[in-house]
N, C-alpha and C. Protein backbone atom coordinates (compact mmCIF):
# COMPACT_ATOMS: atom_id res chain seq x y z
N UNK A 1 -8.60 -8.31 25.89
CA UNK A 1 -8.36 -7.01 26.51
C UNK A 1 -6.98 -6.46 26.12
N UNK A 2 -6.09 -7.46 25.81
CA UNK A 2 -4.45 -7.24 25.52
C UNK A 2 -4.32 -6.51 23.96
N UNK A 3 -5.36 -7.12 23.25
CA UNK A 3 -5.23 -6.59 22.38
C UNK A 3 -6.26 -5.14 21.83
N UNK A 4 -7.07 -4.41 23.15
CA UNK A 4 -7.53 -3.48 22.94
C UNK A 4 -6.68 -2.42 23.51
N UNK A 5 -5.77 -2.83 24.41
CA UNK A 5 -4.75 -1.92 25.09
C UNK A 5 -3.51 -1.61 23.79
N UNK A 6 -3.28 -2.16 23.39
CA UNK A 6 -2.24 -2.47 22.56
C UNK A 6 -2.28 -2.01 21.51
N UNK A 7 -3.89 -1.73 20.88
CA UNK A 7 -4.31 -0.81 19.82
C UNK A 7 -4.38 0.41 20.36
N UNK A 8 -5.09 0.61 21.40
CA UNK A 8 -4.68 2.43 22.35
C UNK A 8 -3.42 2.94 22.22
N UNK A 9 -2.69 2.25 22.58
CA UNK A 9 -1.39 2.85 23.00
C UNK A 9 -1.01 3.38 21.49
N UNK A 10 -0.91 2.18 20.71
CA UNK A 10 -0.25 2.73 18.93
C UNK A 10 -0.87 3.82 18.42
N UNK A 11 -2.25 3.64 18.27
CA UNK A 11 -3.09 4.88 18.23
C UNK A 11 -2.51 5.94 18.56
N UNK A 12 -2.53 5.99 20.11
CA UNK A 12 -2.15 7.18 21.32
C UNK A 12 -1.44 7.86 20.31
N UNK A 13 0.14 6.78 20.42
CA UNK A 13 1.37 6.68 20.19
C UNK A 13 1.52 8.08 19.07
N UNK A 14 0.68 7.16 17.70
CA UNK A 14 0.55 7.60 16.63
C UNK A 14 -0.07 9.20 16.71
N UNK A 15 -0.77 9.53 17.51
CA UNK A 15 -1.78 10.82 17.38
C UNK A 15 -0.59 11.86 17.97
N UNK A 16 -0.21 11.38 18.90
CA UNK A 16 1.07 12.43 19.35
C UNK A 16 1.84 12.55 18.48
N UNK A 17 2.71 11.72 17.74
CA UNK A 17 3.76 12.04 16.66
C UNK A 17 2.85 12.78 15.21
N UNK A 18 1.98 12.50 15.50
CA UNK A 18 1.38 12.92 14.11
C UNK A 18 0.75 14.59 14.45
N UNK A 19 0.74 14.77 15.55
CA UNK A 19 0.35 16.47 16.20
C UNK A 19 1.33 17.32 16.65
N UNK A 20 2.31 16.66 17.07
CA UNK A 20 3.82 17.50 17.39
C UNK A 20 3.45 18.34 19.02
N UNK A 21 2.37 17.13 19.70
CA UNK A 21 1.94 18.54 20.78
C UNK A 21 1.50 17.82 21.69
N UNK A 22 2.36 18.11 22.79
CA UNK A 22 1.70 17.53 24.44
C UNK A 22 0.57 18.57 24.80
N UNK A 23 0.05 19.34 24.61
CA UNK A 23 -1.34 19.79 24.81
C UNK A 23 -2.27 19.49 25.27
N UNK A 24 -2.74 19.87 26.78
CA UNK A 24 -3.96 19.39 27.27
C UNK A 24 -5.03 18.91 26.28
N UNK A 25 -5.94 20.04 25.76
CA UNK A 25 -6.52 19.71 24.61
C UNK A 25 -6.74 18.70 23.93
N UNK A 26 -5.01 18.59 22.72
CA UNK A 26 -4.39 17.46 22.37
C UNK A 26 -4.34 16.27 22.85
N UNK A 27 -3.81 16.37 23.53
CA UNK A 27 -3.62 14.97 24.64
C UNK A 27 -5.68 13.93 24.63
N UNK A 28 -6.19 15.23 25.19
CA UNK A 28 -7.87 14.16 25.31
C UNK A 28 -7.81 14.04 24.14
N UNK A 29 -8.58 14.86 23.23
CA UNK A 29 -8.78 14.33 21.68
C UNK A 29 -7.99 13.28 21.27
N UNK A 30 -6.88 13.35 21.43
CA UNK A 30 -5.95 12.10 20.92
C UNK A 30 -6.36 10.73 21.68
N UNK A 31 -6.60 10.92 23.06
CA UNK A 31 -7.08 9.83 24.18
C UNK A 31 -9.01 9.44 23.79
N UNK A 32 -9.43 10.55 23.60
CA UNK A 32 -10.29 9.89 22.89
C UNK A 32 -10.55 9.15 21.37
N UNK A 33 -10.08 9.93 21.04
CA UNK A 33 -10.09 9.33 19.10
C UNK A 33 -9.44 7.66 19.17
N UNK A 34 -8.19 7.58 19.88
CA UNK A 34 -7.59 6.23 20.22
C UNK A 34 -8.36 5.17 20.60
N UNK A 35 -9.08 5.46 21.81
CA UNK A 35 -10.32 4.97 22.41
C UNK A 35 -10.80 4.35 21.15
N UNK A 36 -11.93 5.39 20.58
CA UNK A 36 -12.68 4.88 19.63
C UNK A 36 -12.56 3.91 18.48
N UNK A 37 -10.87 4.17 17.63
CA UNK A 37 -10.63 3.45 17.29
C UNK A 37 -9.84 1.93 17.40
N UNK A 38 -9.61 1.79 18.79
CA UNK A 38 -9.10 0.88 19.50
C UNK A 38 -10.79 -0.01 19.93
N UNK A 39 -11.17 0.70 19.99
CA UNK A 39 -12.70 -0.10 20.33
C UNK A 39 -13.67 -0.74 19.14
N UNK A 40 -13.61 0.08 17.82
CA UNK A 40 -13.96 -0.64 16.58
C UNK A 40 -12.70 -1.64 15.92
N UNK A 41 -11.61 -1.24 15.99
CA UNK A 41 -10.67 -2.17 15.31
C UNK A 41 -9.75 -2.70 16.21
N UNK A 42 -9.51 -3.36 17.05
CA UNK A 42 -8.87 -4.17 18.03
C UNK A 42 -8.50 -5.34 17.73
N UNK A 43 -9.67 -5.79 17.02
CA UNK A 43 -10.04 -7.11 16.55
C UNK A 43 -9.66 -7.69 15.64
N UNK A 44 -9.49 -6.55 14.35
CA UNK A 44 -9.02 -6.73 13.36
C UNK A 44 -7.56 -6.19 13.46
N UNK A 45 -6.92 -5.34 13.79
CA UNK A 45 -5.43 -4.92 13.91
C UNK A 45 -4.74 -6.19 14.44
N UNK A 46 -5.36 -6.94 15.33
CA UNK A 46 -4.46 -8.08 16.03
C UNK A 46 -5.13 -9.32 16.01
N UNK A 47 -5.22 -9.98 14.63
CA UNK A 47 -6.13 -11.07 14.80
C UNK A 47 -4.83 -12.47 14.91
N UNK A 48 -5.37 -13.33 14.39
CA UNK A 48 -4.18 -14.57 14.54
C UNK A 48 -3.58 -14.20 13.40
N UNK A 49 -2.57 -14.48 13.55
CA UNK A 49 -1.44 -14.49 12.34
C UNK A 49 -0.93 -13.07 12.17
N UNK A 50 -1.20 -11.77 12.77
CA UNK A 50 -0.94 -10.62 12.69
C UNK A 50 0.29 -10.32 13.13
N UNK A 51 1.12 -11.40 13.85
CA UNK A 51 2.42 -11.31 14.32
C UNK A 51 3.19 -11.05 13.55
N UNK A 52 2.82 -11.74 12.11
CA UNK A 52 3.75 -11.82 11.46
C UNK A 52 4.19 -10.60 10.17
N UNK A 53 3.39 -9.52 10.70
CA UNK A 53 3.75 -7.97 9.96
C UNK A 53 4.75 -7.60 11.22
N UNK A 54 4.85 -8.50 12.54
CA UNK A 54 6.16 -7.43 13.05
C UNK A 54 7.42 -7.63 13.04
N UNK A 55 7.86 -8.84 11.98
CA UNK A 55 9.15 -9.31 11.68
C UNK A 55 10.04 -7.95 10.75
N UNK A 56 11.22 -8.22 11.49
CA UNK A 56 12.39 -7.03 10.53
C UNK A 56 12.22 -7.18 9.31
N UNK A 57 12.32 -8.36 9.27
CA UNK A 57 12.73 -8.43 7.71
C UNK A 57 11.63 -7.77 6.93
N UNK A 58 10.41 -8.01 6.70
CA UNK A 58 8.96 -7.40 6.41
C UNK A 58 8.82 -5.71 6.59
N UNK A 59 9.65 -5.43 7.56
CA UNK A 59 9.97 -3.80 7.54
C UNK A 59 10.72 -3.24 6.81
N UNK A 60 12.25 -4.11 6.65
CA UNK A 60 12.86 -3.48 5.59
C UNK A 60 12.43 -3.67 4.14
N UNK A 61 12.01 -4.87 3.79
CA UNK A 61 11.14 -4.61 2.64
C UNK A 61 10.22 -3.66 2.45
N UNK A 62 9.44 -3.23 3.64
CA UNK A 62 8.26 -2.24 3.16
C UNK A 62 8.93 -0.85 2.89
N UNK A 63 10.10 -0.64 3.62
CA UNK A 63 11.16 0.46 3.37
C UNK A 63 11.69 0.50 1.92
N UNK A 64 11.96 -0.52 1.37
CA UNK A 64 12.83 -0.81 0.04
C UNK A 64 11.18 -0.94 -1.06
N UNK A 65 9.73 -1.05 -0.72
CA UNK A 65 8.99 -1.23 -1.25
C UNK A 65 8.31 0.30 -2.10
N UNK A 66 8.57 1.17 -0.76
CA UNK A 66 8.34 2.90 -0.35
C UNK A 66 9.24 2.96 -1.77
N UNK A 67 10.57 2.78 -1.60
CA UNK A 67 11.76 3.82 -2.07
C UNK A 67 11.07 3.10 -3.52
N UNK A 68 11.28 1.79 -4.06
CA UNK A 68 11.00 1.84 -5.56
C UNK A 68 9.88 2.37 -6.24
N UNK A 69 8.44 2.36 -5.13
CA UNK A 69 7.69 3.09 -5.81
C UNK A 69 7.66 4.69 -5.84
N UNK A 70 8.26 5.10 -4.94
CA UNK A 70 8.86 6.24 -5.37
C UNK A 70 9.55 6.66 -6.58
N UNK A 71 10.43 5.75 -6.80
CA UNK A 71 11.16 6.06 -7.82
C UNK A 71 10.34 5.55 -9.47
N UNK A 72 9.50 4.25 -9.26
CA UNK A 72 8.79 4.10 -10.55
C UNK A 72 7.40 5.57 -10.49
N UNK A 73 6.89 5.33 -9.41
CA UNK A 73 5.61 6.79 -9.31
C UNK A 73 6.71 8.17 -10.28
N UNK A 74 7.64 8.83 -9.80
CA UNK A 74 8.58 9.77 -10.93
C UNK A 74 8.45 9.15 -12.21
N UNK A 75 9.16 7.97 -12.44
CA UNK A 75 9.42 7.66 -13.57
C UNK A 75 8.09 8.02 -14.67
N UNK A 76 6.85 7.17 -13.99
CA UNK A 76 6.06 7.27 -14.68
C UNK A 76 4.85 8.48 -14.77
N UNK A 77 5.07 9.75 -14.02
CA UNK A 77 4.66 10.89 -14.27
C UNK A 77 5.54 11.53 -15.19
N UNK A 78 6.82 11.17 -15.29
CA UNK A 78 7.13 11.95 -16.69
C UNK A 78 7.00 11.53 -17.64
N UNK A 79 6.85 9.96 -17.52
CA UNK A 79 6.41 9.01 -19.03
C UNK A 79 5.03 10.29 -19.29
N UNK A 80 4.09 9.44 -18.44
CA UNK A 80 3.10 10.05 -19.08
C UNK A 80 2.76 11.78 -19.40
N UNK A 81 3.82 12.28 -18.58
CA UNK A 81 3.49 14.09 -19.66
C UNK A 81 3.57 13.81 -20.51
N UNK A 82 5.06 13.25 -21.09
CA UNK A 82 5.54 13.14 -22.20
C UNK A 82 4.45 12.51 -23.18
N UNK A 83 3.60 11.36 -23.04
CA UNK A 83 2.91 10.82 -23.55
C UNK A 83 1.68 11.98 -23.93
N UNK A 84 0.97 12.60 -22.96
CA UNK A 84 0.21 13.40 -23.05
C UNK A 84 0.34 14.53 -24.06
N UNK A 85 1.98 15.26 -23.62
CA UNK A 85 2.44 16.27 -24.69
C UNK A 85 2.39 15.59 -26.08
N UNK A 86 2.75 14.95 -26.32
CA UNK A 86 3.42 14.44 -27.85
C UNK A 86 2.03 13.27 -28.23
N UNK A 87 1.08 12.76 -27.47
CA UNK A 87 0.20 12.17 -28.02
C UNK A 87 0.03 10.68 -28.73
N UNK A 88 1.17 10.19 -27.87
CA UNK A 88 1.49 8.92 -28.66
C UNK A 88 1.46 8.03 -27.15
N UNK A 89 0.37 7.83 -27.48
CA UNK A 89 -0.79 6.67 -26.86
C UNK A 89 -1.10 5.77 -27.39
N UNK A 90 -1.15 3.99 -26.81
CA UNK A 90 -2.02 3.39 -27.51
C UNK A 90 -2.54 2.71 -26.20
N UNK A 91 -3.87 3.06 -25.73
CA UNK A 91 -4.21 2.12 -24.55
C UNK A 91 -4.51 0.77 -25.24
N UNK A 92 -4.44 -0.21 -23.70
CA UNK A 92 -4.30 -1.49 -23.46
C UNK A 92 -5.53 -1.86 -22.82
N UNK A 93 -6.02 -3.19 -22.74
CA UNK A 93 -6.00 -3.52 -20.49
C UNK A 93 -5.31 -5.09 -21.24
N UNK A 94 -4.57 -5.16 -20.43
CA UNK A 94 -3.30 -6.46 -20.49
C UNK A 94 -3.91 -7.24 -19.17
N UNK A 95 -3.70 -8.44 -19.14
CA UNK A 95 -4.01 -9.69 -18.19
C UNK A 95 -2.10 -9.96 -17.35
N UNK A 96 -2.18 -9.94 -16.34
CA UNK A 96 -1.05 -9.97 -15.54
C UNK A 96 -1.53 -10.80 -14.35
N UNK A 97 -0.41 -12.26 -14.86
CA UNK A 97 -0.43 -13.10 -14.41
C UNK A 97 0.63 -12.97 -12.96
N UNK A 98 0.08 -13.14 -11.32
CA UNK A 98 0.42 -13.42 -10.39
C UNK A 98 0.81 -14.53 -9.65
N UNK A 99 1.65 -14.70 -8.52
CA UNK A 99 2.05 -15.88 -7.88
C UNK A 99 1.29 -15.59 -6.18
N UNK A 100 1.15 -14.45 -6.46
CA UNK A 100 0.45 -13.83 -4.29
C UNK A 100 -0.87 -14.59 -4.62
N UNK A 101 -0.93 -15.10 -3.24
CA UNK A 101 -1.56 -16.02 -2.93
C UNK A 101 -3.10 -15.22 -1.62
N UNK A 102 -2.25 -13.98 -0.67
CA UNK A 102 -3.30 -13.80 0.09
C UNK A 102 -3.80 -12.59 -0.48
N UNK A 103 -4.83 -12.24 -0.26
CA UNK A 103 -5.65 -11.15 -0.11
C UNK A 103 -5.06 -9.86 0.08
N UNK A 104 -4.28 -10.11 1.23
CA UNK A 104 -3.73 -8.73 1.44
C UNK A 104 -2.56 -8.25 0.44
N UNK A 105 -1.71 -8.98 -0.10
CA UNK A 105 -0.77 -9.22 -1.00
C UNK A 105 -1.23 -8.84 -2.36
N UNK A 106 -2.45 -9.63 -2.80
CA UNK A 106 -3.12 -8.79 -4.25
C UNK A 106 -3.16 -7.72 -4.10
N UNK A 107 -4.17 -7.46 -2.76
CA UNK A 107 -4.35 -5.79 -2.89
C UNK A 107 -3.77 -4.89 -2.43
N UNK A 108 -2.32 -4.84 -2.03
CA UNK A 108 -1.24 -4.31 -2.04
C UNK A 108 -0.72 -3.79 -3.75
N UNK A 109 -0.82 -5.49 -4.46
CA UNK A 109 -0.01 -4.99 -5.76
C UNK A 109 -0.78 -4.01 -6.23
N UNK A 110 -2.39 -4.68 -6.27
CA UNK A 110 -3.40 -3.79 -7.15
C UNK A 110 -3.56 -2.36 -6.89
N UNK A 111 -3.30 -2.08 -5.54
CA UNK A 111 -3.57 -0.16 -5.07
C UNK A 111 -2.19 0.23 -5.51
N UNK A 112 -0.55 -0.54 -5.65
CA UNK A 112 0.08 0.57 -6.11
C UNK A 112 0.05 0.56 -7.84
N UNK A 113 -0.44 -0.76 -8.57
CA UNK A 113 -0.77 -0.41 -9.85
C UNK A 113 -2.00 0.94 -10.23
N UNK A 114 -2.43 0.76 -9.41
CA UNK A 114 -3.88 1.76 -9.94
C UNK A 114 -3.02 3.84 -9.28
N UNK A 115 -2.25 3.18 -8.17
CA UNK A 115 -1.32 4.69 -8.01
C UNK A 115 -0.74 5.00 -8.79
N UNK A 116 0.22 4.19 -9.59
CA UNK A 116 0.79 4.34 -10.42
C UNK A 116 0.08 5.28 -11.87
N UNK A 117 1.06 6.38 -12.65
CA UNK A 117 -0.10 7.03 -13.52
C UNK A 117 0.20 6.25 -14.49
N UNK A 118 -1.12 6.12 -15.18
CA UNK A 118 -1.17 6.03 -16.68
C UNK A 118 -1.37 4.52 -16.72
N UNK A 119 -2.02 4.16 -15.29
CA UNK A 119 -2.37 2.59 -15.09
C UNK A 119 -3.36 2.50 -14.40
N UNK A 120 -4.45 1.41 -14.48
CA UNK A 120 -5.23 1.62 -13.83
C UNK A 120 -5.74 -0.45 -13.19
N UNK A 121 -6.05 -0.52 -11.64
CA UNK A 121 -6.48 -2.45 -11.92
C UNK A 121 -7.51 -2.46 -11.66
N UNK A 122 -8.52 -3.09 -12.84
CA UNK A 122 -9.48 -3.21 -13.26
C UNK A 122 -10.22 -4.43 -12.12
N UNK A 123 -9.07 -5.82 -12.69
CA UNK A 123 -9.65 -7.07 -11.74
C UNK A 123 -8.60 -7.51 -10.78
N UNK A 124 -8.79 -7.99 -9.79
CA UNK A 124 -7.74 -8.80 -9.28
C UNK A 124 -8.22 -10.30 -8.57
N UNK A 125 -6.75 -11.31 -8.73
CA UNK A 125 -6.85 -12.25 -8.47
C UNK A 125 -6.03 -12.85 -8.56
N UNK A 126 -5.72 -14.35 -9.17
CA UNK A 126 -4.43 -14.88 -9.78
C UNK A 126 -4.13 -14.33 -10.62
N UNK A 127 -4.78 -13.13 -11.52
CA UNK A 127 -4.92 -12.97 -12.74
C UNK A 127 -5.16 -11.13 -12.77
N UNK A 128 -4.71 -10.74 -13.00
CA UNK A 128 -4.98 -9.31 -12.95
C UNK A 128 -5.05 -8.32 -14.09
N UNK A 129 -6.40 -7.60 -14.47
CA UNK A 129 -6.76 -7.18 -15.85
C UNK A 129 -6.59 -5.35 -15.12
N UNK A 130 -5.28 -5.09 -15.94
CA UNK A 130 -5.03 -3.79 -15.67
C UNK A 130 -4.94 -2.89 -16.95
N UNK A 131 -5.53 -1.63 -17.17
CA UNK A 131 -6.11 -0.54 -18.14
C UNK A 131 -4.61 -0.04 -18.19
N UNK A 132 -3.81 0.14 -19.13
CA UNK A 132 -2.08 0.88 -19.23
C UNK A 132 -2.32 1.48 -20.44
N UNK A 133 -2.30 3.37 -20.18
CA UNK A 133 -2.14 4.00 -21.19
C UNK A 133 -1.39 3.93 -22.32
N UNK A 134 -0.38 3.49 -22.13
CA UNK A 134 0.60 3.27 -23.21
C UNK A 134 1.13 1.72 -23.04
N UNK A 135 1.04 0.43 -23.94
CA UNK A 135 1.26 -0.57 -24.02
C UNK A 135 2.54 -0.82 -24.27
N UNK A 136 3.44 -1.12 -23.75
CA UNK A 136 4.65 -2.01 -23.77
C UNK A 136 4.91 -3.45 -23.96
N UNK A 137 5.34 -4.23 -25.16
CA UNK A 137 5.70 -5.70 -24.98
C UNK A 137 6.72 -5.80 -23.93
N UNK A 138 7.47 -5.29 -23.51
CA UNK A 138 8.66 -5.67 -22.82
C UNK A 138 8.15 -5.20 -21.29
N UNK A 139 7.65 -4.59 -20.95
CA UNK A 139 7.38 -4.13 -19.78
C UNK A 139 5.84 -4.57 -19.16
N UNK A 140 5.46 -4.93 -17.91
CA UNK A 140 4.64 -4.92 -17.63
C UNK A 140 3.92 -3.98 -16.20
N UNK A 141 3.13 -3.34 -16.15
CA UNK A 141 3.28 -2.98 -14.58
C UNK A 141 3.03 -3.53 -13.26
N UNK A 142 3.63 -3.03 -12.59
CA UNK A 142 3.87 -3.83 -11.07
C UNK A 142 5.12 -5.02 -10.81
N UNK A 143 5.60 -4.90 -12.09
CA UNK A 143 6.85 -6.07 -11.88
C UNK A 143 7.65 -5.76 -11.19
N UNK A 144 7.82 -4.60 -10.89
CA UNK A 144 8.93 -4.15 -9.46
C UNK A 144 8.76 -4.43 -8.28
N UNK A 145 6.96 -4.65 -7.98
CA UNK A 145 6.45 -4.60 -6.72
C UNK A 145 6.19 -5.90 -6.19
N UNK A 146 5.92 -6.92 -7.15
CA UNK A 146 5.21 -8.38 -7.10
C UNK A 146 6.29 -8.84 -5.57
N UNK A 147 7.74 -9.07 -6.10
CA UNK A 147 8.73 -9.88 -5.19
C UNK A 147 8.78 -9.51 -3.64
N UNK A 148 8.46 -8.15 -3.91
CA UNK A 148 8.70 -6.93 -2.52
C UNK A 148 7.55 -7.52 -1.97
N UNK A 149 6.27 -7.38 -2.63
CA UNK A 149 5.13 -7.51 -1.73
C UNK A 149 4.61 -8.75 -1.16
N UNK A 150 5.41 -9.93 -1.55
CA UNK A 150 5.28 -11.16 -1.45
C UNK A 150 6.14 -11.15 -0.20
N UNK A 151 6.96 -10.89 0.41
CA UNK A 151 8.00 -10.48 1.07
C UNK A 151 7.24 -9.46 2.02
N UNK A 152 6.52 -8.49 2.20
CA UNK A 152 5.60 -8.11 2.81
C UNK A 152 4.61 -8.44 3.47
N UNK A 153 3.43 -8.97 2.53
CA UNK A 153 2.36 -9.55 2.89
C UNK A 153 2.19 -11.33 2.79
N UNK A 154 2.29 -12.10 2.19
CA UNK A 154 2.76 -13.47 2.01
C UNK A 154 2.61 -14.00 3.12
């Protein structure tokens, strides 16, 4: 029950900051929608071991995780105009070897490789077969993210 209250409230929490509005209206819709999804996912938001996404340290990484892919997501929309304008392409799909061990951690790396432009992850696992418009020996993608997200999800 602790943990169906506990999903309401964040929900709640969340629907108010995300509407900017104490509004009768507002307020039910938000009290209901919470409901609903506090009643399908309760279970899964707070299972065993879920404690351990509420450590600081795991926050400021996901903060420092935000800012680099921010800054590689830029980087690599102007790679690829540039690539696009001028036409000097050679696609890949390269095998990228991992150390993340859970589930949630692969598919962390794998959704910001496939965000990332001009990349795409094909497979994931220990082993990850990702499509890269333009091939680099020296570079691989997601090497910014691997340490962060291990540090995240792990």
């Amino acid at each position: 029950m602790i943990r169906f209250v506990l999903t309401f409230l964040i929900t709640f929490v969340l629907w108010i900051l995300f509407t900017l509005s104490l509004g009768t209206v507002e307020l039910i819709a938000g009290a209901v929608i919470a409901f609903v999804v506090a009643l399908l996912s309760h279970r899964v938001v707070f299972h065993k071991g879920a404690g351990r996404f509420l450590h600081p340290m795991r926050w400021g990484a996901a903060v420092m995780y935000f800012l680099v892919f921010i800054y590689v997501e830029i980087k690599s929309h102007l790679d690829l105009a540039y690539r696009i304008i001028t036409g000097d392409i050679k696609p890949a799909i390269i095998e990228i070897p991992t150390q993340m061990t859970r589930d949630s951690s692969r598919t962390l790396l794998g959704n910001t490789i496939t965000l990332t432009p001009g990349t795409m992850t094909i497979k994931t696992g220990s082993r990850f077969l990702v499509h890269w418009i333009c091939y680099r020996k020296d570079e691989r993608p997601g090497s910014a993210f691997e340490k962060l997200g291990r540090v995240i999800a792990e």
